[in-house]
N, C-alpha and C. Protein backbone atom coordinates (compact mmCIF):
# COMPACT_ATOMS: atom_id res chain seq x y z
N UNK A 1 87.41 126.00 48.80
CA UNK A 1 88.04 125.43 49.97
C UNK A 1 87.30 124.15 50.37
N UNK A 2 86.16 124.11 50.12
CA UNK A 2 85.11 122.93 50.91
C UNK A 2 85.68 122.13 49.76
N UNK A 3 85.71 121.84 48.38
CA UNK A 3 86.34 120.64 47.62
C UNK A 3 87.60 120.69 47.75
N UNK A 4 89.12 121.34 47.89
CA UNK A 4 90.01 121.38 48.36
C UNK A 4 89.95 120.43 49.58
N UNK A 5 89.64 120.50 50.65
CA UNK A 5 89.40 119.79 51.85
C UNK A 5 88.47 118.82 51.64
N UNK A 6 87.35 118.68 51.07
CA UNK A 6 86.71 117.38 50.71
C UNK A 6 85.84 117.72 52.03
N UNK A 7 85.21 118.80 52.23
CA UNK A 7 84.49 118.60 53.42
C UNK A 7 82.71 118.13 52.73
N UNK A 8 82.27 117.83 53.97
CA UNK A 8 81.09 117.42 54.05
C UNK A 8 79.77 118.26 53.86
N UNK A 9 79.80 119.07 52.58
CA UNK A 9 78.59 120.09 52.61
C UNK A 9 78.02 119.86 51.39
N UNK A 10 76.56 120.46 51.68
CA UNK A 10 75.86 120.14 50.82
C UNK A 10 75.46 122.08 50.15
N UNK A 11 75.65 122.13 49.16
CA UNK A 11 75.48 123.74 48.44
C UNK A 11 73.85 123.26 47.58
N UNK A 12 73.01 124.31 48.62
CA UNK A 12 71.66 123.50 47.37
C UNK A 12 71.57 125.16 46.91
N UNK A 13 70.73 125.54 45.68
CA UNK A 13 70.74 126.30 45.01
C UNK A 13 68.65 126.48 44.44
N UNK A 14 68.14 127.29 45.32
CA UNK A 14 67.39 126.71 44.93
C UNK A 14 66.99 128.15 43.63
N UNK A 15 66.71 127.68 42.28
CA UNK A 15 66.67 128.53 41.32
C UNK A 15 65.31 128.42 40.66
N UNK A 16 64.83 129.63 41.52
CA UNK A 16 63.25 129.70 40.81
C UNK A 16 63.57 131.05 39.61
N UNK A 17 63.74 130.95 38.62
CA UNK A 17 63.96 131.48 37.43
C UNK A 17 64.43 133.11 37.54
N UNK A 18 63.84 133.68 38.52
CA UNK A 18 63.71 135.28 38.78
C UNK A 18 64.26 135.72 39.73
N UNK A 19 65.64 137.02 39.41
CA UNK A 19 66.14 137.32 40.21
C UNK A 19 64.28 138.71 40.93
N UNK A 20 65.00 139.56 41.49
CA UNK A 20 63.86 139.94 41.73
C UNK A 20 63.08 140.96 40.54
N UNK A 21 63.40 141.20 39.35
CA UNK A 21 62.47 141.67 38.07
C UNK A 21 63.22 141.31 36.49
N UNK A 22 63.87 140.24 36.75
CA UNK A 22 64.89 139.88 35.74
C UNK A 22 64.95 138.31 35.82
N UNK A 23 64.61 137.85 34.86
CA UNK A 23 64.73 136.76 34.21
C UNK A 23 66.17 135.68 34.31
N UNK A 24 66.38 134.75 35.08
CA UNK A 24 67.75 134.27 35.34
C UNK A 24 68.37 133.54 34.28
N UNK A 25 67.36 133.60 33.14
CA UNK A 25 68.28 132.74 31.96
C UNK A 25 69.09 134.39 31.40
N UNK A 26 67.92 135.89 31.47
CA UNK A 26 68.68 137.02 30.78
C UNK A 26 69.85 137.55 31.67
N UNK A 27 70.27 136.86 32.83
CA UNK A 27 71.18 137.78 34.15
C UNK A 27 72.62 136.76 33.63
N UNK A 28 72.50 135.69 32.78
CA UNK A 28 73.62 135.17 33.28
C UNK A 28 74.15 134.38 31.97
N UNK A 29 75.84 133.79 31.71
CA UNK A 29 75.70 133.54 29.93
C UNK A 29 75.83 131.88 30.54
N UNK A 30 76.09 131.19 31.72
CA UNK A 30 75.42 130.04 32.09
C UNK A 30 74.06 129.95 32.69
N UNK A 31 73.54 129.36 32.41
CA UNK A 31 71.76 129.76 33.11
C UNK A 31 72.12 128.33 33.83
N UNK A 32 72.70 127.24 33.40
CA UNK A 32 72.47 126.25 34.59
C UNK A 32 73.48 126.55 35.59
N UNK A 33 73.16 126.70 37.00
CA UNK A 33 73.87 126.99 37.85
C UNK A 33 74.90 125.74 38.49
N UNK A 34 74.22 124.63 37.85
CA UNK A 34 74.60 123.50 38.26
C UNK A 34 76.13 123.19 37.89
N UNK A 35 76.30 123.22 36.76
CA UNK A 35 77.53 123.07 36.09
C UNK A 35 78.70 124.22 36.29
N UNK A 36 78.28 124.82 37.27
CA UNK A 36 79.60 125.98 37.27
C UNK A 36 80.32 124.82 38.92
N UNK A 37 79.64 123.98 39.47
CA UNK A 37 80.55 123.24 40.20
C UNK A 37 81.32 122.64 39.86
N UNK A 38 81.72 122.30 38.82
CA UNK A 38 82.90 121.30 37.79
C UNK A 38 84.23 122.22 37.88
N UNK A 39 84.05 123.70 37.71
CA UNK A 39 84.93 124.59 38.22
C UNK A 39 86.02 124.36 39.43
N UNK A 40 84.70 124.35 40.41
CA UNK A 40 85.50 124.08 41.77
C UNK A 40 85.76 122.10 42.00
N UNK A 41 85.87 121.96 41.31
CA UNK A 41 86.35 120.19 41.45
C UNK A 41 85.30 119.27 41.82
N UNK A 42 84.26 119.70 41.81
CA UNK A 42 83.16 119.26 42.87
C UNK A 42 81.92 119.16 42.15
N UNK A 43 81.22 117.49 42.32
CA UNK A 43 80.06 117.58 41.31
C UNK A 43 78.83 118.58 41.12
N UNK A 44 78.15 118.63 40.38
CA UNK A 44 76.83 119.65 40.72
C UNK A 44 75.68 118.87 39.95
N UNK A 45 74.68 118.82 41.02
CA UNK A 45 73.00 118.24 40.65
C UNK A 45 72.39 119.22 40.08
N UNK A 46 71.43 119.26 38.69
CA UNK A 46 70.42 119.26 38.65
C UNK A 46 69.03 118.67 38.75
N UNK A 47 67.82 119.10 39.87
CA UNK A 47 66.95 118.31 40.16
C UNK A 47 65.72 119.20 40.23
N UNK A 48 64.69 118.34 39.68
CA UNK A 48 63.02 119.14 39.72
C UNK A 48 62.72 119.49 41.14
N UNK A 49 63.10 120.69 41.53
CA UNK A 49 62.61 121.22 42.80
C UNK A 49 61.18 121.44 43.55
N UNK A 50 60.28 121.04 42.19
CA UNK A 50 59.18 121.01 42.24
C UNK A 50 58.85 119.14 43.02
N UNK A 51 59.46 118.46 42.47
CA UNK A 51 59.21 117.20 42.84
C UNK A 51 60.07 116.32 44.08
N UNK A 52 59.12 116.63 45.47
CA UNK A 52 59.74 116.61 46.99
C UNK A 52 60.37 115.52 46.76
N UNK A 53 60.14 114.00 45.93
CA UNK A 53 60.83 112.80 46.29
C UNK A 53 61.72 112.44 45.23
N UNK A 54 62.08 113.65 44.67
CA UNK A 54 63.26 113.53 43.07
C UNK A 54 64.33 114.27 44.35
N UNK A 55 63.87 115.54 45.15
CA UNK A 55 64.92 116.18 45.84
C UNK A 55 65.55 115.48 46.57
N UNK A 56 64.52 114.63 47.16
CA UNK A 56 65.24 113.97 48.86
C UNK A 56 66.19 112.72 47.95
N UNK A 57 65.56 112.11 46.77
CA UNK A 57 66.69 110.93 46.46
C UNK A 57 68.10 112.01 46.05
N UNK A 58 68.37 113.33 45.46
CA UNK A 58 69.38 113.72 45.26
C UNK A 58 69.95 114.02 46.70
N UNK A 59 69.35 114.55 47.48
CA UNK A 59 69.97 115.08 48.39
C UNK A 59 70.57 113.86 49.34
N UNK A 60 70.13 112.44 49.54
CA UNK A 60 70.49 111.11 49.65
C UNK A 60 71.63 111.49 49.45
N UNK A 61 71.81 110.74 47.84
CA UNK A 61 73.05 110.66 47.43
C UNK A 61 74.32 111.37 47.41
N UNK A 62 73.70 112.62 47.75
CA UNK A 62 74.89 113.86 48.27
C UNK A 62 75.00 113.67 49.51
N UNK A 63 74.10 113.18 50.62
CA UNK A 63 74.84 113.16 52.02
C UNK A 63 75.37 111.99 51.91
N UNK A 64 75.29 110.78 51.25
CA UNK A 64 75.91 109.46 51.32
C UNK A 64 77.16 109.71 50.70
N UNK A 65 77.94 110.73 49.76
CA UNK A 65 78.68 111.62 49.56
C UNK A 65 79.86 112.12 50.13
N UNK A 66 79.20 112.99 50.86
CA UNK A 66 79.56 113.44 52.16
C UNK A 66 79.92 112.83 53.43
N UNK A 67 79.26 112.01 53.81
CA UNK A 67 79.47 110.86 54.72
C UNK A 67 80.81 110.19 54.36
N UNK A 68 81.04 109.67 52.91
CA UNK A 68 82.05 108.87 52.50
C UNK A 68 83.25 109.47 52.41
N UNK A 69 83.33 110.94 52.65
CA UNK A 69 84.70 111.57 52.68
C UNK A 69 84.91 112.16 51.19
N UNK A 70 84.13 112.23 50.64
CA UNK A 70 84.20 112.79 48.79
C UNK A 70 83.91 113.98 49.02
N UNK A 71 83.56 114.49 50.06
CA UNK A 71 83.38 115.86 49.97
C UNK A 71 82.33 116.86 49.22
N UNK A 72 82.00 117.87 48.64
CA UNK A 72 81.12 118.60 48.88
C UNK A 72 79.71 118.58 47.61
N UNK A 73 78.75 118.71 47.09
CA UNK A 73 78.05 118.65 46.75
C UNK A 73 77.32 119.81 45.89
N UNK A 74 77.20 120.01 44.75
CA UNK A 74 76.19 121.38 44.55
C UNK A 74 75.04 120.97 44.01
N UNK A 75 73.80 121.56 44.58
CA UNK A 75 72.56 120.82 44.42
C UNK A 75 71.30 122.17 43.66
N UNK A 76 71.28 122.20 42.05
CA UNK A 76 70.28 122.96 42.12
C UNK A 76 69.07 122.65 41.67
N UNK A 77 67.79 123.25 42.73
CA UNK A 77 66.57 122.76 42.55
C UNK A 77 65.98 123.50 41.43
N UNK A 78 65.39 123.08 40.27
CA UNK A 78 64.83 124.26 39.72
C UNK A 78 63.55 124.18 40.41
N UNK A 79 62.82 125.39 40.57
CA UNK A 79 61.67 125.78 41.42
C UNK A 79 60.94 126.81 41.12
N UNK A 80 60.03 127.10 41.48
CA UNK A 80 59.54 128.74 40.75
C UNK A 80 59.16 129.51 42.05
N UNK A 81 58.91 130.73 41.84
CA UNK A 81 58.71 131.87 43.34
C UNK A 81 56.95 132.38 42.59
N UNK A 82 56.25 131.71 43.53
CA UNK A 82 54.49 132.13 42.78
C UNK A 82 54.19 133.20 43.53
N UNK A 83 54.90 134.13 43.82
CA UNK A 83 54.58 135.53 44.40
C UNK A 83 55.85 136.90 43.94
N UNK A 84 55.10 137.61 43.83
CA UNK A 84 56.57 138.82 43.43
C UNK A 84 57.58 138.68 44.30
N UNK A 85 58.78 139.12 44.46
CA UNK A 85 59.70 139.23 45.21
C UNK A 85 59.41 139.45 46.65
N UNK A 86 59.23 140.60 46.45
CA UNK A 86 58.89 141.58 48.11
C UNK A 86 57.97 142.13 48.03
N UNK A 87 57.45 143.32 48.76
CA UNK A 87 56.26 144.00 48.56
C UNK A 87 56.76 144.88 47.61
N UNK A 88 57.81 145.30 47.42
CA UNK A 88 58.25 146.30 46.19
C UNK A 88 57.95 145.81 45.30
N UNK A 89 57.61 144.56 45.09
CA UNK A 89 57.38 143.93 43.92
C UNK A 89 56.13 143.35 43.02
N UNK A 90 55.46 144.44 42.34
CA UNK A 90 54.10 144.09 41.73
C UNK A 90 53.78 142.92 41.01
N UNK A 91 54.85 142.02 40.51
CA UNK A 91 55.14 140.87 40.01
C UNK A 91 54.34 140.80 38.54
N UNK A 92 54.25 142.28 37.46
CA UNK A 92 54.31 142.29 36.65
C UNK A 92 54.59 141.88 35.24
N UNK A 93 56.04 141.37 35.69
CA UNK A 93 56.97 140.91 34.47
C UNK A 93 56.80 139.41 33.42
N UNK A 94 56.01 138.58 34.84
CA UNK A 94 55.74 136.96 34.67
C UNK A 94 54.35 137.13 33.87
N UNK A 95 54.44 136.45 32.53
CA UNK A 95 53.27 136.47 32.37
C UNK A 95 52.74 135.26 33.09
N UNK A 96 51.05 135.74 31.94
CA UNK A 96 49.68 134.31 32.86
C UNK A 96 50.34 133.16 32.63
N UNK A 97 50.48 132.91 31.69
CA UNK A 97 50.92 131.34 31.71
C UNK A 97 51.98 130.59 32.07
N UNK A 98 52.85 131.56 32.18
CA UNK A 98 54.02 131.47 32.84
C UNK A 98 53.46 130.87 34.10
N UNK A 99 53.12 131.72 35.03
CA UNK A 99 52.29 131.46 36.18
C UNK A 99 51.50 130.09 36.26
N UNK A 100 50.41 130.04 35.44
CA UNK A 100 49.51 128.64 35.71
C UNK A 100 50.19 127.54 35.09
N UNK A 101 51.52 127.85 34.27
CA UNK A 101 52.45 126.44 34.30
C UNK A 101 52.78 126.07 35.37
N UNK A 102 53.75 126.93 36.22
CA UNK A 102 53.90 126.57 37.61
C UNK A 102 53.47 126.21 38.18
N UNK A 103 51.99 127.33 38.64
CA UNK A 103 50.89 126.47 39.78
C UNK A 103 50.69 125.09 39.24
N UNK A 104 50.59 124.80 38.56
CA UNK A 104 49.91 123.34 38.29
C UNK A 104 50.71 122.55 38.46
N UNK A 105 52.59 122.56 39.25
CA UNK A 105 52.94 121.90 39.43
C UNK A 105 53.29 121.83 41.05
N UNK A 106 52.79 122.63 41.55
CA UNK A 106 52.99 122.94 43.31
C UNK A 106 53.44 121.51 43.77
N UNK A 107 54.79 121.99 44.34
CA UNK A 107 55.08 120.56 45.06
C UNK A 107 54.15 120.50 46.21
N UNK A 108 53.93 120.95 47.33
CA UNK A 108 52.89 120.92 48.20
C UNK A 108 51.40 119.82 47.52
N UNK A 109 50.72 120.19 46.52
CA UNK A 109 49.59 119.46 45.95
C UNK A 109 50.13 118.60 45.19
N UNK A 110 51.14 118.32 44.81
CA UNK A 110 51.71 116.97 43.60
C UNK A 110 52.11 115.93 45.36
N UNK A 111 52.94 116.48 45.39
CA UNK A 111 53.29 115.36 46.93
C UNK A 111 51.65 114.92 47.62
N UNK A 112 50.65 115.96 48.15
CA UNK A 112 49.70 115.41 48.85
C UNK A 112 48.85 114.62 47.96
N UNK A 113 48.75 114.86 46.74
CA UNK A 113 48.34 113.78 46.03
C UNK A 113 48.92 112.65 46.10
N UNK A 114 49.77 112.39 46.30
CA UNK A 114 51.16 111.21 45.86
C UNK A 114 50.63 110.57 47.30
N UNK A 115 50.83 110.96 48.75
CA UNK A 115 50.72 110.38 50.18
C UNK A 115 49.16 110.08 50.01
N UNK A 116 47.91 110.69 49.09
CA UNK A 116 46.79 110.06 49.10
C UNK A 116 46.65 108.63 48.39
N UNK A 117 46.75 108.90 47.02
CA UNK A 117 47.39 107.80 45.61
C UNK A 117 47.91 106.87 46.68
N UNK A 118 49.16 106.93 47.38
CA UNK A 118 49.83 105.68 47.45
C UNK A 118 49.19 105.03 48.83
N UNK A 119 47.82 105.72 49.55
CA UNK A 119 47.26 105.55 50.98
C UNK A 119 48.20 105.62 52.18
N UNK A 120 49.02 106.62 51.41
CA UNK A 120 50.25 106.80 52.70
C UNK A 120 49.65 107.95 53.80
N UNK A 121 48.64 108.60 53.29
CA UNK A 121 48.11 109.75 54.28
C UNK A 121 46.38 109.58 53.32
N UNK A 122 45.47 110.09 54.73
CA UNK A 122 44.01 110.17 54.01
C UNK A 122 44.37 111.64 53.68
N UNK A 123 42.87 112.08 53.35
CA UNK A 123 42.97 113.71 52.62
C UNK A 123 42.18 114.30 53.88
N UNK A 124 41.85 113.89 55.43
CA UNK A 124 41.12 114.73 56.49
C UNK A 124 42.66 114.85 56.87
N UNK A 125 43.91 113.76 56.80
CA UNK A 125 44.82 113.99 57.83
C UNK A 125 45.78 115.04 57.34
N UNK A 126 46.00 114.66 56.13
CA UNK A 126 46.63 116.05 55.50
C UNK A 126 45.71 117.31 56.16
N UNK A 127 44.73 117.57 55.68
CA UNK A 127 43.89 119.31 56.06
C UNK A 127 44.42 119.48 57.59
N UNK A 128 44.20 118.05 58.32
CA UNK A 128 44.35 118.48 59.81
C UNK A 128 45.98 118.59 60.20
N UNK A 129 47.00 118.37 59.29
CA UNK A 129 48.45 118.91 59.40
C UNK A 129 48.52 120.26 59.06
N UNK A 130 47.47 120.69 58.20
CA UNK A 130 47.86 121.96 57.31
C UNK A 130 46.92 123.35 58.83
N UNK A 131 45.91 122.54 59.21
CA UNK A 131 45.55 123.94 60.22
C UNK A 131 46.41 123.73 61.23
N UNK A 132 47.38 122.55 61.46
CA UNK A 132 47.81 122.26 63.04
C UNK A 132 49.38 123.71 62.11
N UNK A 133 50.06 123.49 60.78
CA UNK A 133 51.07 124.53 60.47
C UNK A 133 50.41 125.66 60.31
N UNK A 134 49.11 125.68 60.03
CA UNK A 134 49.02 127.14 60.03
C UNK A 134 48.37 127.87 61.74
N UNK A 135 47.89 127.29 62.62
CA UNK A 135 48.20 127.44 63.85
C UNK A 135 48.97 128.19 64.73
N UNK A 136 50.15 127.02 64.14
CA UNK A 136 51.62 127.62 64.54
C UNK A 136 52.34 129.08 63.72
N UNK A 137 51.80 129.27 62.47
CA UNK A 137 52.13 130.02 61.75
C UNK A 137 51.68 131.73 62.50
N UNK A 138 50.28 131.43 62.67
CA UNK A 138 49.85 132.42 63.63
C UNK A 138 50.02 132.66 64.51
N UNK A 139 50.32 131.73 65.62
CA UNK A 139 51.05 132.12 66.66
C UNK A 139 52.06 132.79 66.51
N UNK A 140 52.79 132.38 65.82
CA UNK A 140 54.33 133.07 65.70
C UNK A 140 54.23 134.42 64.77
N UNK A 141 53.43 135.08 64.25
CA UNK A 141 52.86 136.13 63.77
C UNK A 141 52.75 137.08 64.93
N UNK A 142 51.67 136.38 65.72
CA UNK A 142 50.64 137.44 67.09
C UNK A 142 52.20 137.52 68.16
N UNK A 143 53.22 136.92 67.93
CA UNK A 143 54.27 136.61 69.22
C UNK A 143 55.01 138.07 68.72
N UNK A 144 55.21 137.93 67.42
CA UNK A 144 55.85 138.74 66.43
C UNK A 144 55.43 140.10 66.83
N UNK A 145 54.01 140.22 66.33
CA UNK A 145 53.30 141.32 66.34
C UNK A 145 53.53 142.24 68.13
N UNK A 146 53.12 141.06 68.64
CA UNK A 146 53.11 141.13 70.81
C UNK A 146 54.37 142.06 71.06
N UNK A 147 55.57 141.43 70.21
CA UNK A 147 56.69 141.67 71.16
C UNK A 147 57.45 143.14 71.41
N UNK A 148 57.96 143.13 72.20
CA UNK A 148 58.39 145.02 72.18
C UNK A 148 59.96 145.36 70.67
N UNK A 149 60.07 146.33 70.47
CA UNK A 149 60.98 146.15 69.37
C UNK A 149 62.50 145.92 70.39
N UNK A 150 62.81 145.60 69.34
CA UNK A 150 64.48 145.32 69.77
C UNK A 150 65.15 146.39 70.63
N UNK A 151 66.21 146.51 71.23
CA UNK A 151 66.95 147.27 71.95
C UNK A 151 67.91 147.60 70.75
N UNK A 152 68.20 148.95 70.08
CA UNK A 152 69.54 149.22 69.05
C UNK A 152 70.59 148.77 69.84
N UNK A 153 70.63 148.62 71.39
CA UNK A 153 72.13 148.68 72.19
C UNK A 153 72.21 147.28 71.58
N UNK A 154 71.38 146.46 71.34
CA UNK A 154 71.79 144.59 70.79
C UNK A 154 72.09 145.08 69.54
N UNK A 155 72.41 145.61 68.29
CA UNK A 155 72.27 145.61 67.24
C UNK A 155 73.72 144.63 66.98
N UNK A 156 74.71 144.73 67.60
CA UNK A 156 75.87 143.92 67.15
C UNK A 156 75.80 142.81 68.24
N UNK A 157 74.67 142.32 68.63
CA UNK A 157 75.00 140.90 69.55
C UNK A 157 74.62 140.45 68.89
N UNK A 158 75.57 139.06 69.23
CA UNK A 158 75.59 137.85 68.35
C UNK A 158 76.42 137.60 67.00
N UNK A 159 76.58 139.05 66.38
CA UNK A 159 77.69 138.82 65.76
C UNK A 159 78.95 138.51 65.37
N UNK A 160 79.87 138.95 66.65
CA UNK A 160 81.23 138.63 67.24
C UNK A 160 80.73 137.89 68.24
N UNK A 161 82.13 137.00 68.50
CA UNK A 161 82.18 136.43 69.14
C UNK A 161 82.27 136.81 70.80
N UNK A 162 81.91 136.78 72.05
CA UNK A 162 82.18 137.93 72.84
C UNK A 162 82.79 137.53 74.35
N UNK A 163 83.69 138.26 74.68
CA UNK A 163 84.83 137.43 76.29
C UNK A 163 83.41 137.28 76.84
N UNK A 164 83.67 136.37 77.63
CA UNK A 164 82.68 135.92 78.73
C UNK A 164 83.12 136.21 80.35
């Protein structure tokens, strides 16, 4: 319907290889997710999800896209998940190297390198962004932790819409 109408959305996809103990090239007989948008009439990106300023130029060109009335966009990042799924998840399946391929490409440390390299950020101002998010991170943990549990009588607010 969104390429039918030509609306203005952006579909990002972000595909870190693993559903939660299964391998996304063995779950599927397209592994690029990208190309099943040609289906729906509507282009589809593939982009290094790992690399913050490869994403933002795709994602550009999909809202400049969008903006122009061409309508909708499918955007997939490839990316990796450097932790098991959930806590159900011993994260067994990945081997080592699997793993230290990834880490070694952390968008987080490839970008703060990049804002040092280009003297777009020093390396005290970065650390002092990273305790000012993790700060906030804790706060919103201890608020978490503080708060009384929910009322079950809310369990369906917010879902419907409701007379006023």
């Amino acid at each position: 319907m969104a390429a039918l109408w030509k609306l203005p959305i952006l579909f990002v996809v972000e595909n870190n290889k693993w559903a939660i103990g299964m391998a996304h090239d063995r779950a599927t007989s397209q592994p690029e997710i990208y190309k099943k948008a040609s289906v729906f009439g509507m282009p589809g990106v593939e982009v290094d999800g790992m690399d913050v300023l490869a994403v933002h130029k795709v994602a550009q060109e999909a809202v400049a896209r969008a903006r122009a009335g061409e309508g909708p966009t499918l955007i997939e990042c490839l990316t990796y998940r450097f932790r098991g799924h959930s806590l159900a998840d011993p994260d067994e399946l990945r081997s080592k190297a699997e793993k230290e391929f990834w880490f070694a490409r952390d968008p987080l440390k490839k970008f703060s390198a990049y804002l040092i390299e280009q003297n777009l950020a020093a390396a005290e101002e970065l650390k002092e962004i990273d305790r000012r998010i993790t700060a906030v991170v804790e706060d919103a943990v201890k608020f978490a932790i503080d708060s009384p549990e929910p009322d079950p009588a809310d369990l369906y607010k917010y879902v419907f819409a409701e007379d006023e």
